[in-house]
PDB file of N, CA and C in Angstrom:
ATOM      1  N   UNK A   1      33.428 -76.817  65.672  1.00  0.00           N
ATOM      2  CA  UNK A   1      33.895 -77.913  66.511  1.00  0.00           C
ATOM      3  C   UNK A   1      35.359 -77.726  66.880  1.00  0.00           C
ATOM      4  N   UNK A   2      36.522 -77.060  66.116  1.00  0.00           N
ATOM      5  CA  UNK A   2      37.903 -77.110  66.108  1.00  0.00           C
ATOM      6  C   UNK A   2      37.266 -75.692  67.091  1.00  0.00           C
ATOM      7  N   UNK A   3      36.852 -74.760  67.083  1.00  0.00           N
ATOM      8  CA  UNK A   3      36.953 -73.890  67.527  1.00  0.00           C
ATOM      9  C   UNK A   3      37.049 -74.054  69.115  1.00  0.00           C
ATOM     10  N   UNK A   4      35.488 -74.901  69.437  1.00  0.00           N
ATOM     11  CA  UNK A   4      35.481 -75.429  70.805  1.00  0.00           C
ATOM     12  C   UNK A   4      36.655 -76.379  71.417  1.00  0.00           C
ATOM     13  N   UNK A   5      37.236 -77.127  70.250  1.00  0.00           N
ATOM     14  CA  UNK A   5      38.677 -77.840  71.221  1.00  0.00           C
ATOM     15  C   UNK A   5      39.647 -77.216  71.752  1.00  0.00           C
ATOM     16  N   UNK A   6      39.646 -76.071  71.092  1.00  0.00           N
ATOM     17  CA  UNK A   6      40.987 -75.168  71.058  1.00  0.00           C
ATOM     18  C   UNK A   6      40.523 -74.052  72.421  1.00  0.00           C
ATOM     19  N   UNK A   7      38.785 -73.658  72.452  1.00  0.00           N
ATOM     20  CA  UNK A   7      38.953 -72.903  73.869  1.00  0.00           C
ATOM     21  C   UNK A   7      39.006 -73.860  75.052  1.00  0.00           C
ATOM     22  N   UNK A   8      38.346 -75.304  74.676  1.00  0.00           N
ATOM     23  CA  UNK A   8      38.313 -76.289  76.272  1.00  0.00           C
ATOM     24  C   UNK A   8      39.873 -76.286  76.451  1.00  0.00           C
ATOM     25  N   UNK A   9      40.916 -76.305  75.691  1.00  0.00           N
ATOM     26  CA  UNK A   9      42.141 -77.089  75.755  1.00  0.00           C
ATOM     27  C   UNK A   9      42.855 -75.766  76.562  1.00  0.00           C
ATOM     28  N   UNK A  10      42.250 -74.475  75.905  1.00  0.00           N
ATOM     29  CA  UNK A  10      42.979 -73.412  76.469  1.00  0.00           C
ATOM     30  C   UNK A  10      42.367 -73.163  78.146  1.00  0.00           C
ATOM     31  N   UNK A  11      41.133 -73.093  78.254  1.00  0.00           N
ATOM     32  CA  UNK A  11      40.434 -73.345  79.552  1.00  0.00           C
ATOM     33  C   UNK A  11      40.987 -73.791  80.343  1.00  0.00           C
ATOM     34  N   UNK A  12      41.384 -75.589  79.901  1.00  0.00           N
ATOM     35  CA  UNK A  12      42.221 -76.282  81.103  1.00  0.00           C
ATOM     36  C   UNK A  12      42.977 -75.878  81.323  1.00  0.00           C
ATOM     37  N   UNK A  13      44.270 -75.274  80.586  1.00  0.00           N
ATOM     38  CA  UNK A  13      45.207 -74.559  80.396  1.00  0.00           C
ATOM     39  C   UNK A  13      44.794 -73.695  81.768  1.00  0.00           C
ATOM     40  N   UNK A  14      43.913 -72.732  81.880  1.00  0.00           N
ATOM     41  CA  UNK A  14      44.095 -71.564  82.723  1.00  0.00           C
ATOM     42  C   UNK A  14      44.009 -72.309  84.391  1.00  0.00           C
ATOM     43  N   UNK A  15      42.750 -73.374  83.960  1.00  0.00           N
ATOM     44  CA  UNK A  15      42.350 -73.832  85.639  1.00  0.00           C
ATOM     45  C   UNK A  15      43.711 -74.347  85.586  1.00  0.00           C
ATOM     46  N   UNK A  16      44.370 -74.993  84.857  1.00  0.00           N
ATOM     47  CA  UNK A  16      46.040 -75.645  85.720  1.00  0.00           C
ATOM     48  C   UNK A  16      46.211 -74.516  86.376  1.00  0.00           C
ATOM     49  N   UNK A  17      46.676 -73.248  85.690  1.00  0.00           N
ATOM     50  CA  UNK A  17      47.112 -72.039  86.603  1.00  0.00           C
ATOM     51  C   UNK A  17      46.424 -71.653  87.342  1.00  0.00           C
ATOM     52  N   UNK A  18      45.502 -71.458  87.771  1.00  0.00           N
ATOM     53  CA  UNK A  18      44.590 -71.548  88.913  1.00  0.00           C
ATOM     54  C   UNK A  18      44.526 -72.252  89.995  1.00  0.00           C
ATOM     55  N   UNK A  19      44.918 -73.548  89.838  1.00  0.00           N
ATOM     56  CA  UNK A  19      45.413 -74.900  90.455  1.00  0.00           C
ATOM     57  C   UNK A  19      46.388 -74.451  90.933  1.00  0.00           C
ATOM     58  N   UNK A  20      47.484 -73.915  90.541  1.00  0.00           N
ATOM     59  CA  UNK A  20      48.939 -74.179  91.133  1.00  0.00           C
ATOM     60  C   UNK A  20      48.924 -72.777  91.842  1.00  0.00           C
ATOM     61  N   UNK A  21      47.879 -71.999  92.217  1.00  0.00           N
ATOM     62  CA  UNK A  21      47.811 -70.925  93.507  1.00  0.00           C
ATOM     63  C   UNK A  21      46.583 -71.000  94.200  1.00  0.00           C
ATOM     64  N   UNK A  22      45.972 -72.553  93.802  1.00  0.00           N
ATOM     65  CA  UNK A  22      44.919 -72.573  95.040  1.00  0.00           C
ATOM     66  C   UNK A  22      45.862 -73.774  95.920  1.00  0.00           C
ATOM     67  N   UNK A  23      46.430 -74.823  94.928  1.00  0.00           N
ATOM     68  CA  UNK A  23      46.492 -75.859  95.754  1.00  0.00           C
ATOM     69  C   UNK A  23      47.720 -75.893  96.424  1.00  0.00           C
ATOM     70  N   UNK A  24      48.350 -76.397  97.469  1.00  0.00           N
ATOM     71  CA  UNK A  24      50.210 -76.198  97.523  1.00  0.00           C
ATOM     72  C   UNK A  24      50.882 -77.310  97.110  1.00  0.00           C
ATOM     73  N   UNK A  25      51.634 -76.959  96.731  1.00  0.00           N
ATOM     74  CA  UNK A  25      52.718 -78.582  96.144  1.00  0.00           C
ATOM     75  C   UNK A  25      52.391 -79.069  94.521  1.00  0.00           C
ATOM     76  N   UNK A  26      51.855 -77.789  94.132  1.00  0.00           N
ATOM     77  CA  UNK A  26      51.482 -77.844  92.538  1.00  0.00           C
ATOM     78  C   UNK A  26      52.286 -76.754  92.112  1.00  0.00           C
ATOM     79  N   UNK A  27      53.196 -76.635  90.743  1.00  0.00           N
ATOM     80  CA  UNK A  27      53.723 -75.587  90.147  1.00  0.00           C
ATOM     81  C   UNK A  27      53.785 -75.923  89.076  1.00  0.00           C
ATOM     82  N   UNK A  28      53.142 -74.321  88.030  1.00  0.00           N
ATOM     83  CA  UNK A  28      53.595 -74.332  86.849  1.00  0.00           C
ATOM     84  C   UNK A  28      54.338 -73.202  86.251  1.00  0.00           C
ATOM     85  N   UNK A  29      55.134 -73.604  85.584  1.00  0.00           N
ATOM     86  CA  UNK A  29      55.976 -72.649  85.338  1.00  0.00           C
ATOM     87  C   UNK A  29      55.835 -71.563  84.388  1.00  0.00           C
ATOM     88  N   UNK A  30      54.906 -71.882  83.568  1.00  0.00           N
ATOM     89  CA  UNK A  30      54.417 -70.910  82.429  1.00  0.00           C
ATOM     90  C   UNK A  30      52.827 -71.197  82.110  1.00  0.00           C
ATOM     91  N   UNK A  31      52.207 -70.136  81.702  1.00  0.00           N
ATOM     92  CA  UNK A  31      51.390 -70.664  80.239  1.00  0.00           C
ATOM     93  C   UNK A  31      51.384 -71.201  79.593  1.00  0.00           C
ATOM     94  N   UNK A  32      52.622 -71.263  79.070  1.00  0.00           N
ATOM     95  CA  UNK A  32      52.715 -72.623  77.624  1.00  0.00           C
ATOM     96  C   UNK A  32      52.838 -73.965  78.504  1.00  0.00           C
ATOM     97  N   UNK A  33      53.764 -73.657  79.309  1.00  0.00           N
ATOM     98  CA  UNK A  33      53.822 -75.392  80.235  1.00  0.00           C
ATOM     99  C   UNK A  33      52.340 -75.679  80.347  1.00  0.00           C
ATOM    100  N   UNK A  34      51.184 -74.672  80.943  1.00  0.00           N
ATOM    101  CA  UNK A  34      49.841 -75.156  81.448  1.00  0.00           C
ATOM    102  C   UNK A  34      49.504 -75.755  80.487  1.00  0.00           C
ATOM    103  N   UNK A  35      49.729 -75.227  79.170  1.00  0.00           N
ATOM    104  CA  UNK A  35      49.105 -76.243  77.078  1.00  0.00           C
ATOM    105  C   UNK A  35      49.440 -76.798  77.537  1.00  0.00           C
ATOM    106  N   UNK A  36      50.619 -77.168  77.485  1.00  0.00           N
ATOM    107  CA  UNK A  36      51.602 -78.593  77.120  1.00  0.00           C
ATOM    108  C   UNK A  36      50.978 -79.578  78.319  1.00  0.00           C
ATOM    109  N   UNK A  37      50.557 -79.130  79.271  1.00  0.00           N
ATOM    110  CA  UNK A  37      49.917 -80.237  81.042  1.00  0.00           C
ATOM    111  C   UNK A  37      48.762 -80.681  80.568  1.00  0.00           C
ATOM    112  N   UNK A  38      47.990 -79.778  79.682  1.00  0.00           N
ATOM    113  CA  UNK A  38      46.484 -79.851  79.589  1.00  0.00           C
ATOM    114  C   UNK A  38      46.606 -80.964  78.817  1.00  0.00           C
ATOM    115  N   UNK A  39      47.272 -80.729  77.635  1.00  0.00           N
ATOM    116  CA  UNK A  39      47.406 -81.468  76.222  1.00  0.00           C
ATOM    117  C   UNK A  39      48.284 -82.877  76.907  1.00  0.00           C
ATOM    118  N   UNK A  40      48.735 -83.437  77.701  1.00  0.00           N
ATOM    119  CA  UNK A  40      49.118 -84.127  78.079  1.00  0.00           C
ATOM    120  C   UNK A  40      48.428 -84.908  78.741  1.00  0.00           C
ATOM    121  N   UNK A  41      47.797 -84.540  79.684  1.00  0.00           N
ATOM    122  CA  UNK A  41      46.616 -84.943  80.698  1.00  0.00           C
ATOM    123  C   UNK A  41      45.586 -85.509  79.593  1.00  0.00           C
ATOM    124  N   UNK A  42      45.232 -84.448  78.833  1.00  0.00           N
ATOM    125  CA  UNK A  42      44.203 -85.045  77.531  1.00  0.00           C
ATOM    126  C   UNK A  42      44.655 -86.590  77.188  1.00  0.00           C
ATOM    127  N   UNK A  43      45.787 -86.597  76.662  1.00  0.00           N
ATOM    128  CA  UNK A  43      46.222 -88.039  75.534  1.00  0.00           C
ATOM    129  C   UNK A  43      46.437 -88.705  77.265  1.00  0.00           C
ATOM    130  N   UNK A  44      47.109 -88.631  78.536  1.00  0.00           N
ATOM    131  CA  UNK A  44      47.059 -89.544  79.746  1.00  0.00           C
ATOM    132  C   UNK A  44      45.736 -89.981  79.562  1.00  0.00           C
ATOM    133  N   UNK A  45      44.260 -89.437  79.663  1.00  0.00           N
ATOM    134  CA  UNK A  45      43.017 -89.721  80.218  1.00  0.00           C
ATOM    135  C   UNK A  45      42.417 -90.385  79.149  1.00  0.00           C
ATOM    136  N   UNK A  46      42.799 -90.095  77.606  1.00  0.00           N
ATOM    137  CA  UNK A  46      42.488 -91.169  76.530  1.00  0.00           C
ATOM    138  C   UNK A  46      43.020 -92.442  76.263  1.00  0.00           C
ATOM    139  N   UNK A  47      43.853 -92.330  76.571  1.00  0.00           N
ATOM    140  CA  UNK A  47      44.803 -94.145  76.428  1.00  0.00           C
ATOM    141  C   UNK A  47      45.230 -94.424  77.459  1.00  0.00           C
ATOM    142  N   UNK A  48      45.581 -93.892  78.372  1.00  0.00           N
ATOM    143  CA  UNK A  48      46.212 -94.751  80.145  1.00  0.00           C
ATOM    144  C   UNK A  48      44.861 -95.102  81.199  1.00  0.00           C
ATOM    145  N   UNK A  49      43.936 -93.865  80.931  1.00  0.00           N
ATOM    146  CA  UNK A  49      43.154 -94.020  82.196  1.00  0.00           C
ATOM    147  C   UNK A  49      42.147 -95.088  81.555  1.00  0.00           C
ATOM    148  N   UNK A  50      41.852 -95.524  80.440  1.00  0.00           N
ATOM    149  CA  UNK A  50      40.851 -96.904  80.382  1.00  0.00           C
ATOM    150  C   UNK A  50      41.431 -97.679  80.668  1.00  0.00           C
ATOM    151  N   UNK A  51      42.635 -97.992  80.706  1.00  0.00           N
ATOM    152  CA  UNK A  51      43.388 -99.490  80.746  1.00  0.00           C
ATOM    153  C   UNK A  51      43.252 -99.585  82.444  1.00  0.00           C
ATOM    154  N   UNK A  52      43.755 -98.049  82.864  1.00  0.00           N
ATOM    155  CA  UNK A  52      44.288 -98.354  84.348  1.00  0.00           C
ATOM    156  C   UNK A  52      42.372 -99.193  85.147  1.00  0.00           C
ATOM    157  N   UNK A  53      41.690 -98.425  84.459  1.00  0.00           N
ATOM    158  CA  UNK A  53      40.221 -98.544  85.397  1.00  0.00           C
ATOM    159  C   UNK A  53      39.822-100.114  84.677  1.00  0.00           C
ATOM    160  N   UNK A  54      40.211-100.701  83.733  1.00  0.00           N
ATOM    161  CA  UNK A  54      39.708-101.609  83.495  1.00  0.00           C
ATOM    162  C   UNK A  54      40.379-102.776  84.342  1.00  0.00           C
ATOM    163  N   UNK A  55      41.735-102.674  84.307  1.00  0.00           N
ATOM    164  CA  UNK A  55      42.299-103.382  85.690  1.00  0.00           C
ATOM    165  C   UNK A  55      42.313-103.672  86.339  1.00  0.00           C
ATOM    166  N   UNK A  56      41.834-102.060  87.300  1.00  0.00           N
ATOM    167  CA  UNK A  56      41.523-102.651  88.177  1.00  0.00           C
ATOM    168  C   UNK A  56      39.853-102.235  88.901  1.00  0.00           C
ATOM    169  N   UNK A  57      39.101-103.048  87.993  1.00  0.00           N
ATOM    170  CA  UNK A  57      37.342-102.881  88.251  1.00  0.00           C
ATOM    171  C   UNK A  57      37.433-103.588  89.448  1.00  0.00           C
ATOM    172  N   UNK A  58      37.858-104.887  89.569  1.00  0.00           N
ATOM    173  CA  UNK A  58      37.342-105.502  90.552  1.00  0.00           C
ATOM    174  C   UNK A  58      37.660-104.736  92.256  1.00  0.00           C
ATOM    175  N   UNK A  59      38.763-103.860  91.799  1.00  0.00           N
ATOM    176  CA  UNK A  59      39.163-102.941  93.387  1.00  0.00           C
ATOM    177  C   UNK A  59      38.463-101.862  93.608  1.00  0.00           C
ATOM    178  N   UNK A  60      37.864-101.396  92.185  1.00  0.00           N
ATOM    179  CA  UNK A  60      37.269 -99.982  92.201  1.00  0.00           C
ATOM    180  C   UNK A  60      35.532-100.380  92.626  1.00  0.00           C
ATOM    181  N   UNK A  61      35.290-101.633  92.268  1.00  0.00           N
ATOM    182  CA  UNK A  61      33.662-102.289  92.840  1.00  0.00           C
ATOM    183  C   UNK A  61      33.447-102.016  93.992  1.00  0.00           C
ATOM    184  N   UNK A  62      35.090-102.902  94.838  1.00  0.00           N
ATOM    185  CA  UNK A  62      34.870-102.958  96.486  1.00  0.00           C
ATOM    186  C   UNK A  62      34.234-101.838  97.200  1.00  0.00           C
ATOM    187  N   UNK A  63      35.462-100.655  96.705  1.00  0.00           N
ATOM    188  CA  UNK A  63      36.291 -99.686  97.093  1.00  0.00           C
ATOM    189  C   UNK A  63      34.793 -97.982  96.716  1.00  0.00           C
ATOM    190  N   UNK A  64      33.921 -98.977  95.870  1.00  0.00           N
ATOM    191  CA  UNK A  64      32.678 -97.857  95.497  1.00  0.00           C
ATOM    192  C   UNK A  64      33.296 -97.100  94.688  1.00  0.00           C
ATOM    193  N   UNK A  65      33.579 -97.254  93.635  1.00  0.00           N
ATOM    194  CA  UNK A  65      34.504 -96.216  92.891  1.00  0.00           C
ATOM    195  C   UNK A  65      35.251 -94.982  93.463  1.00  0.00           C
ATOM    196  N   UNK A  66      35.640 -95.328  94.409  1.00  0.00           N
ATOM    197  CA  UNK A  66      36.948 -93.844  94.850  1.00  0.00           C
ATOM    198  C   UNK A  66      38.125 -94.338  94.692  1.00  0.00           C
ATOM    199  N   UNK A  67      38.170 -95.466  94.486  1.00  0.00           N
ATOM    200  CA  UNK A  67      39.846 -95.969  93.905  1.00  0.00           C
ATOM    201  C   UNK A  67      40.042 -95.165  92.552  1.00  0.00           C
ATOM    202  N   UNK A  68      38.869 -94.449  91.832  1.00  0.00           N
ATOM    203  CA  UNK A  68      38.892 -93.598  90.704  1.00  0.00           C
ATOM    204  C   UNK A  68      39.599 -92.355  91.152  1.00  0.00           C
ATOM    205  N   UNK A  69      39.049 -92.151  92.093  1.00  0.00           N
ATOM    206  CA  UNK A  69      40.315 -90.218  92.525  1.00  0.00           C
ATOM    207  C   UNK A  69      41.449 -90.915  92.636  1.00  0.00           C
ATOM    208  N   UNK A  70      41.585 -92.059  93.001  1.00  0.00           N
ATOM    209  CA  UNK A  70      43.151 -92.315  93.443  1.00  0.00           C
ATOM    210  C   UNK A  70      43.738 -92.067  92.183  1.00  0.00           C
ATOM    211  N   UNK A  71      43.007 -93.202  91.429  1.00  0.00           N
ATOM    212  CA  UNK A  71      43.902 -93.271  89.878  1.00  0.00           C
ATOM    213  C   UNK A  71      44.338 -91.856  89.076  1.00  0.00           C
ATOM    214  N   UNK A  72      43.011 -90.628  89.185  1.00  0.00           N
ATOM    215  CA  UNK A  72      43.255 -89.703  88.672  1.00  0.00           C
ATOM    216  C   UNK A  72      44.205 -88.583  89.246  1.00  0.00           C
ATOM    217  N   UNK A  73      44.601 -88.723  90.526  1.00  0.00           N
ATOM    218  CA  UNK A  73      45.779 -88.472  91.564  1.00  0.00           C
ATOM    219  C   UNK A  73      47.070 -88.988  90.633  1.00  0.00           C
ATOM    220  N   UNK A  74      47.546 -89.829  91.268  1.00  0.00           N
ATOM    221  CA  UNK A  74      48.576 -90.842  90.186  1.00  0.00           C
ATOM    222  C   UNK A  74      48.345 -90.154  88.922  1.00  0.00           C
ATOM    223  N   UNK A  75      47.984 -90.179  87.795  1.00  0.00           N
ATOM    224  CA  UNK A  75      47.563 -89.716  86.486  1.00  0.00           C
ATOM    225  C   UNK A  75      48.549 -88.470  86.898  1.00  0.00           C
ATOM    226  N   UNK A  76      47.908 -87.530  87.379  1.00  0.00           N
ATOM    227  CA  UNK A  76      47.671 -86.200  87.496  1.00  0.00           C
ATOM    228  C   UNK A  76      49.292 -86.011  87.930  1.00  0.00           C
ATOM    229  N   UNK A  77      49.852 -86.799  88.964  1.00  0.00           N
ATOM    230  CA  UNK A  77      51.266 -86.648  89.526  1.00  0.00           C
ATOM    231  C   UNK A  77      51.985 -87.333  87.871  1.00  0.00           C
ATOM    232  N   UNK A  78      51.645 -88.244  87.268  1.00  0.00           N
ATOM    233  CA  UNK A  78      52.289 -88.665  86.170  1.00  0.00           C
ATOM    234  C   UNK A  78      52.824 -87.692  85.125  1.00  0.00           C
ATOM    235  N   UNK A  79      51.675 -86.892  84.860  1.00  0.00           N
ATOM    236  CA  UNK A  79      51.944 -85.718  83.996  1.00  0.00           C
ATOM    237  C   UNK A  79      53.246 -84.647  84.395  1.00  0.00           C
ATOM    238  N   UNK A  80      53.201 -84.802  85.891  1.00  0.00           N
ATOM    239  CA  UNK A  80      54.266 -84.170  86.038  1.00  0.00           C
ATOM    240  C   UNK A  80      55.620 -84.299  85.838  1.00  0.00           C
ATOM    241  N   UNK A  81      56.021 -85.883  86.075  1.00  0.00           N
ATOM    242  CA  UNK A  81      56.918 -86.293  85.939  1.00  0.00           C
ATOM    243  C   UNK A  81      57.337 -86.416  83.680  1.00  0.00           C
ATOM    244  N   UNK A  82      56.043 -85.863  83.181  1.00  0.00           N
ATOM    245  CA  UNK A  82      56.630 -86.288  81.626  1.00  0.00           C
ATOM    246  C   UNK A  82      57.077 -84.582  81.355  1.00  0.00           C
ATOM    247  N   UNK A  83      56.665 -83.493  82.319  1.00  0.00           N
ATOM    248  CA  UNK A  83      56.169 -82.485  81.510  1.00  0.00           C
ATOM    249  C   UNK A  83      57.019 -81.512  82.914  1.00  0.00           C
ATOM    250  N   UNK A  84      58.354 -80.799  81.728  1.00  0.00           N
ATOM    251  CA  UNK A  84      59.222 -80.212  82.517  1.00  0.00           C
ATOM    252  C   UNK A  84      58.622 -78.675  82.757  1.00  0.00           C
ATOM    253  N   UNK A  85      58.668 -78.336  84.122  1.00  0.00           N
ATOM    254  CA  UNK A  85      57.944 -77.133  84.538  1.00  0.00           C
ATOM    255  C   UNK A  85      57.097 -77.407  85.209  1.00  0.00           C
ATOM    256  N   UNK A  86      56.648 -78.436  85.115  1.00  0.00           N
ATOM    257  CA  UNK A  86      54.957 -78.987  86.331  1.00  0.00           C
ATOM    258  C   UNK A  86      55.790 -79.421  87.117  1.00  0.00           C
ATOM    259  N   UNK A  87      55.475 -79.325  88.496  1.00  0.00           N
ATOM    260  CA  UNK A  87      55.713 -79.594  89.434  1.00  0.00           C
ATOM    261  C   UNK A  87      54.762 -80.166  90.389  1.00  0.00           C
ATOM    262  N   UNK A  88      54.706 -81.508  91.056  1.00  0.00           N
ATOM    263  CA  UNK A  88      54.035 -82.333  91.705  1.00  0.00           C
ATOM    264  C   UNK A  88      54.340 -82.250  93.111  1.00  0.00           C
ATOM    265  N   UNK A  89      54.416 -82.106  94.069  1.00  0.00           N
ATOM    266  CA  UNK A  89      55.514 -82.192  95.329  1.00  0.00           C
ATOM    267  C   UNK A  89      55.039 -83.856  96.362  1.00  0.00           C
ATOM    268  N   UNK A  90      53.490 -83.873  96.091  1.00  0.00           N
ATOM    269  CA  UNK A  90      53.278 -85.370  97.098  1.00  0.00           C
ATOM    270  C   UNK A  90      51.874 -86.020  96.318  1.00  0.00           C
ATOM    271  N   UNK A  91      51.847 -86.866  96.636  1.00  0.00           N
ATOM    272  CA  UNK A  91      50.015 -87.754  95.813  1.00  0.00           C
ATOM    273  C   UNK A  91      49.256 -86.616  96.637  1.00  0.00           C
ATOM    274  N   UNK A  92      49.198 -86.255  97.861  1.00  0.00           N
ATOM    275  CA  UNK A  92      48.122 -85.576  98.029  1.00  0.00           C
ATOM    276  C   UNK A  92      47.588 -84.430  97.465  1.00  0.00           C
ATOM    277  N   UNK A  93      48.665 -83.470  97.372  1.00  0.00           N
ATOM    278  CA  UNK A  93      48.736 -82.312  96.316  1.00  0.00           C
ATOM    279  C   UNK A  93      47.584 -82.666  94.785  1.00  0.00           C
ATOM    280  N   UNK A  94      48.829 -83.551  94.263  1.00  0.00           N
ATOM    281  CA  UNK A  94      48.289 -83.794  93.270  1.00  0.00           C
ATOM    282  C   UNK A  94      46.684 -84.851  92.999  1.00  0.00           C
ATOM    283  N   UNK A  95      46.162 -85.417  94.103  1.00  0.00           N
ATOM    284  CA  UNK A  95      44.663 -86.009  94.618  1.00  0.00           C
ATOM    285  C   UNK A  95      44.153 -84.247  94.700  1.00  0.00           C
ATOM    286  N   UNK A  96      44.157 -83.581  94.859  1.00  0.00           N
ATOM    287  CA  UNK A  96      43.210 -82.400  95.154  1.00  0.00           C
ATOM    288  C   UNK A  96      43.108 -81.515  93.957  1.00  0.00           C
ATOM    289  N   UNK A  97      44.295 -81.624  93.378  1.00  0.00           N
ATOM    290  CA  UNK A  97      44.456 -81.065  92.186  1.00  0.00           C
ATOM    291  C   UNK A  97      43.568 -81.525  90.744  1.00  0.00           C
ATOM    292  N   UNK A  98      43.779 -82.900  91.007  1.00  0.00           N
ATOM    293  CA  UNK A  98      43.319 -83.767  90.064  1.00  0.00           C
ATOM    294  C   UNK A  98      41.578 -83.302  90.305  1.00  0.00           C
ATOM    295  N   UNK A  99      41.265 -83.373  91.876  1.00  0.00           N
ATOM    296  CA  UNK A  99      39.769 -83.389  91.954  1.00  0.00           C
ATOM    297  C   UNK A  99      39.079 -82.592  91.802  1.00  0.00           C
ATOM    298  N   UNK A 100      39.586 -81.197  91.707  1.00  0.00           N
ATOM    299  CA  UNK A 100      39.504 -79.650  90.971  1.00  0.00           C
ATOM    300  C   UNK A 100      39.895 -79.529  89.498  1.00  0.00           C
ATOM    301  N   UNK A 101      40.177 -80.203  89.118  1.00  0.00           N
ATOM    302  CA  UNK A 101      40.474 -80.266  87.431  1.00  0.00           C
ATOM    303  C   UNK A 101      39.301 -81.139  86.768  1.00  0.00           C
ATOM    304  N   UNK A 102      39.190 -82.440  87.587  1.00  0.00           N
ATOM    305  CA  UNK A 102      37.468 -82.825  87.378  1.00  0.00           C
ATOM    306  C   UNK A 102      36.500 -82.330  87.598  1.00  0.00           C
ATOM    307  N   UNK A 103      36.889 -81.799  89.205  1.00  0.00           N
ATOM    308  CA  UNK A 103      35.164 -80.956  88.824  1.00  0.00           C
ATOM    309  C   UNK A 103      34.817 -79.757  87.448  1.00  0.00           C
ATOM    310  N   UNK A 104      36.234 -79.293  87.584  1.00  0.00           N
ATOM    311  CA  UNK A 104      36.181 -78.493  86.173  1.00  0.00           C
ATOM    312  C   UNK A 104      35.666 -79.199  84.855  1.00  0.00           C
ATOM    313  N   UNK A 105      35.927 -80.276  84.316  1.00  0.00           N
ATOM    314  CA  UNK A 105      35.726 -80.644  83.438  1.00  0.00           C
ATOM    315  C   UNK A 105      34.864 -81.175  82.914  1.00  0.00           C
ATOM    316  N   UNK A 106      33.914 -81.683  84.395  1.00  0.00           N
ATOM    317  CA  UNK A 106      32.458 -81.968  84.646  1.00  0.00           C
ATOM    318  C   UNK A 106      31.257 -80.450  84.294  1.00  0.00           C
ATOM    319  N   UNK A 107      31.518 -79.697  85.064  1.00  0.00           N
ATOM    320  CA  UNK A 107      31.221 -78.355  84.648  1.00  0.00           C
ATOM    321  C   UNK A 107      31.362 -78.185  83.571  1.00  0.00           C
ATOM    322  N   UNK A 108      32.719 -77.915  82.620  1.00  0.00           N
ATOM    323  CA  UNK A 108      32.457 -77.119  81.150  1.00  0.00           C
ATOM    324  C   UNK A 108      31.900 -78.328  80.393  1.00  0.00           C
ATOM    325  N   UNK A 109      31.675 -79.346  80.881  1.00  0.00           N
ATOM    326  CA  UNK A 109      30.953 -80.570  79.905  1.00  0.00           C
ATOM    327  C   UNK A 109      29.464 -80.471  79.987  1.00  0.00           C
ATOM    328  N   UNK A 110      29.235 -80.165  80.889  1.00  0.00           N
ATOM    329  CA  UNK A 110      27.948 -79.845  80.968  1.00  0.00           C
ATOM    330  C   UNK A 110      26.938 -78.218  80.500  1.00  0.00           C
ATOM    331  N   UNK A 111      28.776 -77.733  80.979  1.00  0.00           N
ATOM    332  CA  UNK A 111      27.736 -76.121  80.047  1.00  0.00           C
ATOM    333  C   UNK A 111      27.915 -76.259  78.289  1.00  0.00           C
ATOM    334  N   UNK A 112      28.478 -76.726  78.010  1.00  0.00           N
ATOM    335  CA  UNK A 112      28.808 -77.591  76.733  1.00  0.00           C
ATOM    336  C   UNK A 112      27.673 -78.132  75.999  1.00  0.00           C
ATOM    337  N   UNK A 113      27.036 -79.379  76.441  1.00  0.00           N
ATOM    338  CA  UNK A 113      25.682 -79.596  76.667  1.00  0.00           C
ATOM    339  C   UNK A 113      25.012 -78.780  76.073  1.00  0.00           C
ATOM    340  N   UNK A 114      24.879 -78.188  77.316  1.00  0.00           N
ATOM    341  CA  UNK A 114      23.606 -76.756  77.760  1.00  0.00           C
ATOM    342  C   UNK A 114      23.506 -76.153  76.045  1.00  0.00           C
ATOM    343  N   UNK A 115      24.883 -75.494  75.706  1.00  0.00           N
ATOM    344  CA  UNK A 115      24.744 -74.738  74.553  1.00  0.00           C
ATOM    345  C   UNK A 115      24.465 -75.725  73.176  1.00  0.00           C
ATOM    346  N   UNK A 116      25.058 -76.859  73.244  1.00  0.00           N
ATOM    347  CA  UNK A 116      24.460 -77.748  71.892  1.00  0.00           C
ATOM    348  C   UNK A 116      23.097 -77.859  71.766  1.00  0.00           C
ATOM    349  N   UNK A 117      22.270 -77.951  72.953  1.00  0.00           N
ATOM    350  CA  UNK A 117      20.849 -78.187  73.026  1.00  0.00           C
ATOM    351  C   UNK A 117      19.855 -77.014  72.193  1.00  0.00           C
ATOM    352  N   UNK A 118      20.752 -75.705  72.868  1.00  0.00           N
ATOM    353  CA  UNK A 118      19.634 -74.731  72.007  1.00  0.00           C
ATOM    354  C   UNK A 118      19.941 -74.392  70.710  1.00  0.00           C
TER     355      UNK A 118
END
């Protein structure tokens, strides 16, 4: 189980760097900065992002849940501002970024899955 936290954590780690030469207006400055984004983003999406979505349900009902990319946009630009070396440049950047880091995470959750099953 420690084994698997330590490759998802390193994983995210790489798609950040991957991120910051697909998307523009994303920079990271190292490898270790990408830990330190991943591992950050981690503890953001465990304690900020329930509060933020519980807030605001009644906008995210209207809105069909895409007020959710917004939030994870925001999030995603947040990290930048805690975590010296990431670089954010506009919400949009960081909205595309964010939505390529989910689909990622949707993916290894599911091949994840896949391998507990057999």
């Amino acid at each position: 189980m420690c084994l698997e936290s330590i490759l998802k954590w390193v994983a995210n780690a790489l798609v950040l760097m991957l991120i910051a030469y697909i998307v523009p207006g994303i920079g990271v400055a190292s490898f270790y900065t990408a830990l330190i984004v991943a591992l950050v983003l981690a503890l953001i999406n465990a304690v900020i992002k329930p509060i933020i979505i519980i807030l605001t349900l009644p906008i995210n009902i209207l809105t069909l849940g895409l007020l959710t990319f917004v939030i994870n946009g925001l999030l995603f630009w947040l990290a930048a501002t805690i975590v010296k070396g990431f670089t954010v440049t506009n919400f949009w950047s960081a909205f595309f970024a964010a939505l390529i880091f989910s689909l990622f995470s949707i993916l290894m959750s599911s091949i994840g899955k896949n391998n507990n099953d057999a």
